[in-house]
Protein backbone atom coordinates (compact mmCIF):
# COMPACT_ATOMS: atom_id res chain seq x y z
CA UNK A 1 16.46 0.97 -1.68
CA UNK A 2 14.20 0.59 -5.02
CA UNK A 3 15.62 -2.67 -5.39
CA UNK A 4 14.52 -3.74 -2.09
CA UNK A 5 11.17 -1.98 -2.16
CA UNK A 6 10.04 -4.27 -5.53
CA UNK A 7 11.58 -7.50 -4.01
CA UNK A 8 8.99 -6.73 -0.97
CA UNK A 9 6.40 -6.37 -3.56
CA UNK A 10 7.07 -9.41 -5.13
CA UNK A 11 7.09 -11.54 -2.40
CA UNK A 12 3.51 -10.45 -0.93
CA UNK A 13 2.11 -10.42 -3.75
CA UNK A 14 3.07 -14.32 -4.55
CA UNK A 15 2.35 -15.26 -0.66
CA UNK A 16 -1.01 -13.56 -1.05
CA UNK A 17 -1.25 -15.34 -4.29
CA UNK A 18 -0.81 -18.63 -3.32
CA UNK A 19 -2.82 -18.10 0.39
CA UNK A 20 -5.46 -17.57 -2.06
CA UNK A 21 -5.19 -20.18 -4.04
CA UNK A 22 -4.51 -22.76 -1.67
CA UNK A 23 -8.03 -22.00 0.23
CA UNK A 24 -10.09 -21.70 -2.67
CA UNK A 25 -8.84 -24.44 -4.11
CA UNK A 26 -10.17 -26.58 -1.64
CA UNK A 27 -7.09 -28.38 -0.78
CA UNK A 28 -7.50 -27.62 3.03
CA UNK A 29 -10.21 -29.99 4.87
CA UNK A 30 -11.26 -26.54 6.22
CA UNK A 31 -13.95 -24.12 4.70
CA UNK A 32 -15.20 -20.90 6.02
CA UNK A 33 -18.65 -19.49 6.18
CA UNK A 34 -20.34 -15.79 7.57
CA UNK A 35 -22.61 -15.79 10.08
CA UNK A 36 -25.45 -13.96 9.45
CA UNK A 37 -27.90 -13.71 12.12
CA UNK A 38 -27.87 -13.75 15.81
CA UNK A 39 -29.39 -17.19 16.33
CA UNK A 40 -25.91 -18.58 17.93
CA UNK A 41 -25.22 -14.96 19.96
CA UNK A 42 -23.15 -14.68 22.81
CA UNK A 43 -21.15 -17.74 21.55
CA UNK A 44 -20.96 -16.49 17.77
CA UNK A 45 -22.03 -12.85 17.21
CA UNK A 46 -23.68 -11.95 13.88
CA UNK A 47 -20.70 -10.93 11.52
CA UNK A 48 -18.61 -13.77 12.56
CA UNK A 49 -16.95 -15.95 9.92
CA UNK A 50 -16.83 -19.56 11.06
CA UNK A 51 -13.85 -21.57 10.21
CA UNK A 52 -15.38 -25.55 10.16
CA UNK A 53 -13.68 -28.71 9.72
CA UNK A 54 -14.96 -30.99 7.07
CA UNK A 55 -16.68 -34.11 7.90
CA UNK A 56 -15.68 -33.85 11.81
CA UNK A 57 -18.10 -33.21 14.17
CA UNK A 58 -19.57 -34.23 17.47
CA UNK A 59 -22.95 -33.30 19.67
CA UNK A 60 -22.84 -30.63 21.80
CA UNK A 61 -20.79 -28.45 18.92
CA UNK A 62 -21.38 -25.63 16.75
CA UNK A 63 -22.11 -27.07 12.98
CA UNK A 64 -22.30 -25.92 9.68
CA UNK A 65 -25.14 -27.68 7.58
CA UNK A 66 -27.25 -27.57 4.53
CA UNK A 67 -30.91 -26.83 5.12
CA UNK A 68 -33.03 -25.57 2.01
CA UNK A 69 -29.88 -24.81 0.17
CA UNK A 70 -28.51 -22.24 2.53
CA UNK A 71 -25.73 -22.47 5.11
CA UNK A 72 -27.01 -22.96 8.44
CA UNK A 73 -24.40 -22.61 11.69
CA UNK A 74 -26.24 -24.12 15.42
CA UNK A 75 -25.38 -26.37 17.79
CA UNK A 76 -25.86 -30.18 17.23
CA UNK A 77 -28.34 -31.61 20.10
CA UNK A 78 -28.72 -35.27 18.81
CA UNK A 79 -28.52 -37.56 15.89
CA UNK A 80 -31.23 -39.42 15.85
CA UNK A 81 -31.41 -43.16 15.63
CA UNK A 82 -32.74 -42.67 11.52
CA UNK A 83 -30.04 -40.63 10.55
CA UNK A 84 -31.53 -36.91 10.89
CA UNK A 85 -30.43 -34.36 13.45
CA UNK A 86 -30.99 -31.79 15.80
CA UNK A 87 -30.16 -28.69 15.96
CA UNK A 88 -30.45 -25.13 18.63
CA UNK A 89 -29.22 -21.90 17.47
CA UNK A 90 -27.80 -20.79 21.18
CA UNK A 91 -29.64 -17.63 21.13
CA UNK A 92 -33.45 -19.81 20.29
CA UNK A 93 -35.72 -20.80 23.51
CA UNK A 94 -36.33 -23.80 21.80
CA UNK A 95 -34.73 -26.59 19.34
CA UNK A 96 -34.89 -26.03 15.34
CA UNK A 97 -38.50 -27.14 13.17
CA UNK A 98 -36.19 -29.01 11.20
CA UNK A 99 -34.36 -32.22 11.41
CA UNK A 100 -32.26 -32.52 7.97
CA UNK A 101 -29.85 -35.82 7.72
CA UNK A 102 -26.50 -36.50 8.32
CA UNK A 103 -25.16 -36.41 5.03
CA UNK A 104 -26.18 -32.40 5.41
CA UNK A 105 -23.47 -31.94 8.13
CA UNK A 106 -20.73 -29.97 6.50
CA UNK A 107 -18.50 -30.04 9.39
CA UNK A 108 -17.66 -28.98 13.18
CA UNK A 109 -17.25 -25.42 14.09
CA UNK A 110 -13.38 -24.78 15.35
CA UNK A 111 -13.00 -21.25 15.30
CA UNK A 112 -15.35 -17.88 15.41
CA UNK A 113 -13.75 -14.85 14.50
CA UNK A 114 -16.19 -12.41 15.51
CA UNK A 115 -16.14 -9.50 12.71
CA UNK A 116 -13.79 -11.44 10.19
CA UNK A 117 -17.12 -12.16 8.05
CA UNK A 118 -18.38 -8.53 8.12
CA UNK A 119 -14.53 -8.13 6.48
CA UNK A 120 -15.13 -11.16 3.96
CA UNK A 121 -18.33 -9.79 2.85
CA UNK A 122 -16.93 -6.16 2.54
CA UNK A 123 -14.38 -7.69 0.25
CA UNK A 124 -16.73 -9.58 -1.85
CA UNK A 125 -18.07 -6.72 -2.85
CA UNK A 126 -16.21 -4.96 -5.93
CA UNK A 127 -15.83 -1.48 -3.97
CA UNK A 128 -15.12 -2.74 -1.42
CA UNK A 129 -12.08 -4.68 -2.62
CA UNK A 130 -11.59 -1.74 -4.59
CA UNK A 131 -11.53 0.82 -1.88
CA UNK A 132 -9.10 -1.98 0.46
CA UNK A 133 -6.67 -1.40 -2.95
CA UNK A 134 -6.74 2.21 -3.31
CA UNK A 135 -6.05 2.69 0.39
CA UNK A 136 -2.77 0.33 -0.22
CA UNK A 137 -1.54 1.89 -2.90
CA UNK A 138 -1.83 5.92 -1.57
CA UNK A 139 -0.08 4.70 1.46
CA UNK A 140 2.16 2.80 -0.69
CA UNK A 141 2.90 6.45 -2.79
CA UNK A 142 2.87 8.45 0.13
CA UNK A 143 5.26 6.03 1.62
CA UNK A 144 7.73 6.00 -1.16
CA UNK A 145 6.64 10.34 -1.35
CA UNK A 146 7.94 10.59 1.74
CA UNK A 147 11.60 8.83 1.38
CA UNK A 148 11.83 10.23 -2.08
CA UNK A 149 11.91 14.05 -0.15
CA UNK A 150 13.65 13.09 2.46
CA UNK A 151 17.59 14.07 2.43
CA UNK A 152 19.01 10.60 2.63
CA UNK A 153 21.94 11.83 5.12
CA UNK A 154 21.54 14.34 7.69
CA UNK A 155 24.14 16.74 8.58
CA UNK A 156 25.15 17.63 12.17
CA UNK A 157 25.25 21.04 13.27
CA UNK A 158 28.82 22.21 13.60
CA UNK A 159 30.30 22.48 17.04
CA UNK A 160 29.79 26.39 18.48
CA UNK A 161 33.26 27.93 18.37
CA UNK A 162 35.02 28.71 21.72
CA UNK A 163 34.82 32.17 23.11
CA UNK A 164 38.10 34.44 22.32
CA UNK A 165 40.33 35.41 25.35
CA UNK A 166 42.07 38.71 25.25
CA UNK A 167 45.01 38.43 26.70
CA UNK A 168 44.07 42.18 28.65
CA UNK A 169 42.01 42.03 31.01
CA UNK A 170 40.44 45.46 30.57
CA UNK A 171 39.38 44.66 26.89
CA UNK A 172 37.92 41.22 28.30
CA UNK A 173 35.48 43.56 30.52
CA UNK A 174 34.43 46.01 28.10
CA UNK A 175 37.00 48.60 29.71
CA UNK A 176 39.72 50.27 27.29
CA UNK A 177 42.30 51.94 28.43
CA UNK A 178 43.01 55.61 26.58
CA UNK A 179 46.60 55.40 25.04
């Protein structure tokens, strides 16, 4: 049982590992941002992570693009004929002040999560990361608590023994005879 128990260990720890080093490494032609404002509500909530595809995108979808060296996520419009763009948050009556260039595009909008970057920002945060760890490893020692107590082989009750028969009927009944 130990033996299996650190062989579990081992093995999510290295796939967690290596998860995380694949994405930050930047291998993937996929990066993901948090949303946060409503400016693209119902289609992506605030507290969304967006999951965008490098270098692909088309008008009429959700982009992710510089703009005064933050992050922006709203809906490509039009490219213009001179190389700048525009942009609509889906939640704004009107189209974006702004028209930054092409070479600001990050990349299409794929996937939306709604919540997953409330979770990426909770973990970004050192107690929060911390708290996610503690959790795992009290249910991790409560875990191996409760298989440490427990009897590893439970025993059956024994089978009630059968009734005795007198052979006289008048003991049987309660009734004895005077001799």
């Amino acid at each position: 049982m130990k033996r299996w128990k650190i062989v579990t260990l081992i093995v999510v720890g290295a796939l967690a590992l290596a998860t995380f080093g694949v994405v930050v490494s930047g291998v993937l032609p996929y990066r993901v941002f948090i949303v946060h404002t409503g400016s693209m509500t119902p289609t992506i909530p605030s507290t969304s992570a967006v999951i965008v595809r490098v270098n692909q995108y088309r008008v009429g979808q959700p982009i992710s693009y510089y703009e005064q060296g933050q992050v922006i996520t709203h809906r490509l419009v039009d490219i213009n004929a001179n190389g700048t763009i525009v942009t609509k948050g889906d939640a704004n009556p009107t189209v974006d002040p702004w028209h930054p260039k092409t070479t600001a595009i990050i990349g299409g909008v794929i996937a939306a999560p709604p919540h997953l970057g409330y979770w990426l920002m909770y973990l970004k945060n050192p107690l929060g990361l911390a708290s996610i760890l503690l959790a795992a490893v009290t249910c991790w020692l409560i875990w191996s608590f409760v298989w440490q107590v427990a009897p590893t082989e439970v025993k059956s009750p024994s089978p009630p023994r059968p009734a005795r028969k007198h052979a006289d009927p008048a003991i049987r009944h309660g009734r004895l005879r005077a001799g």
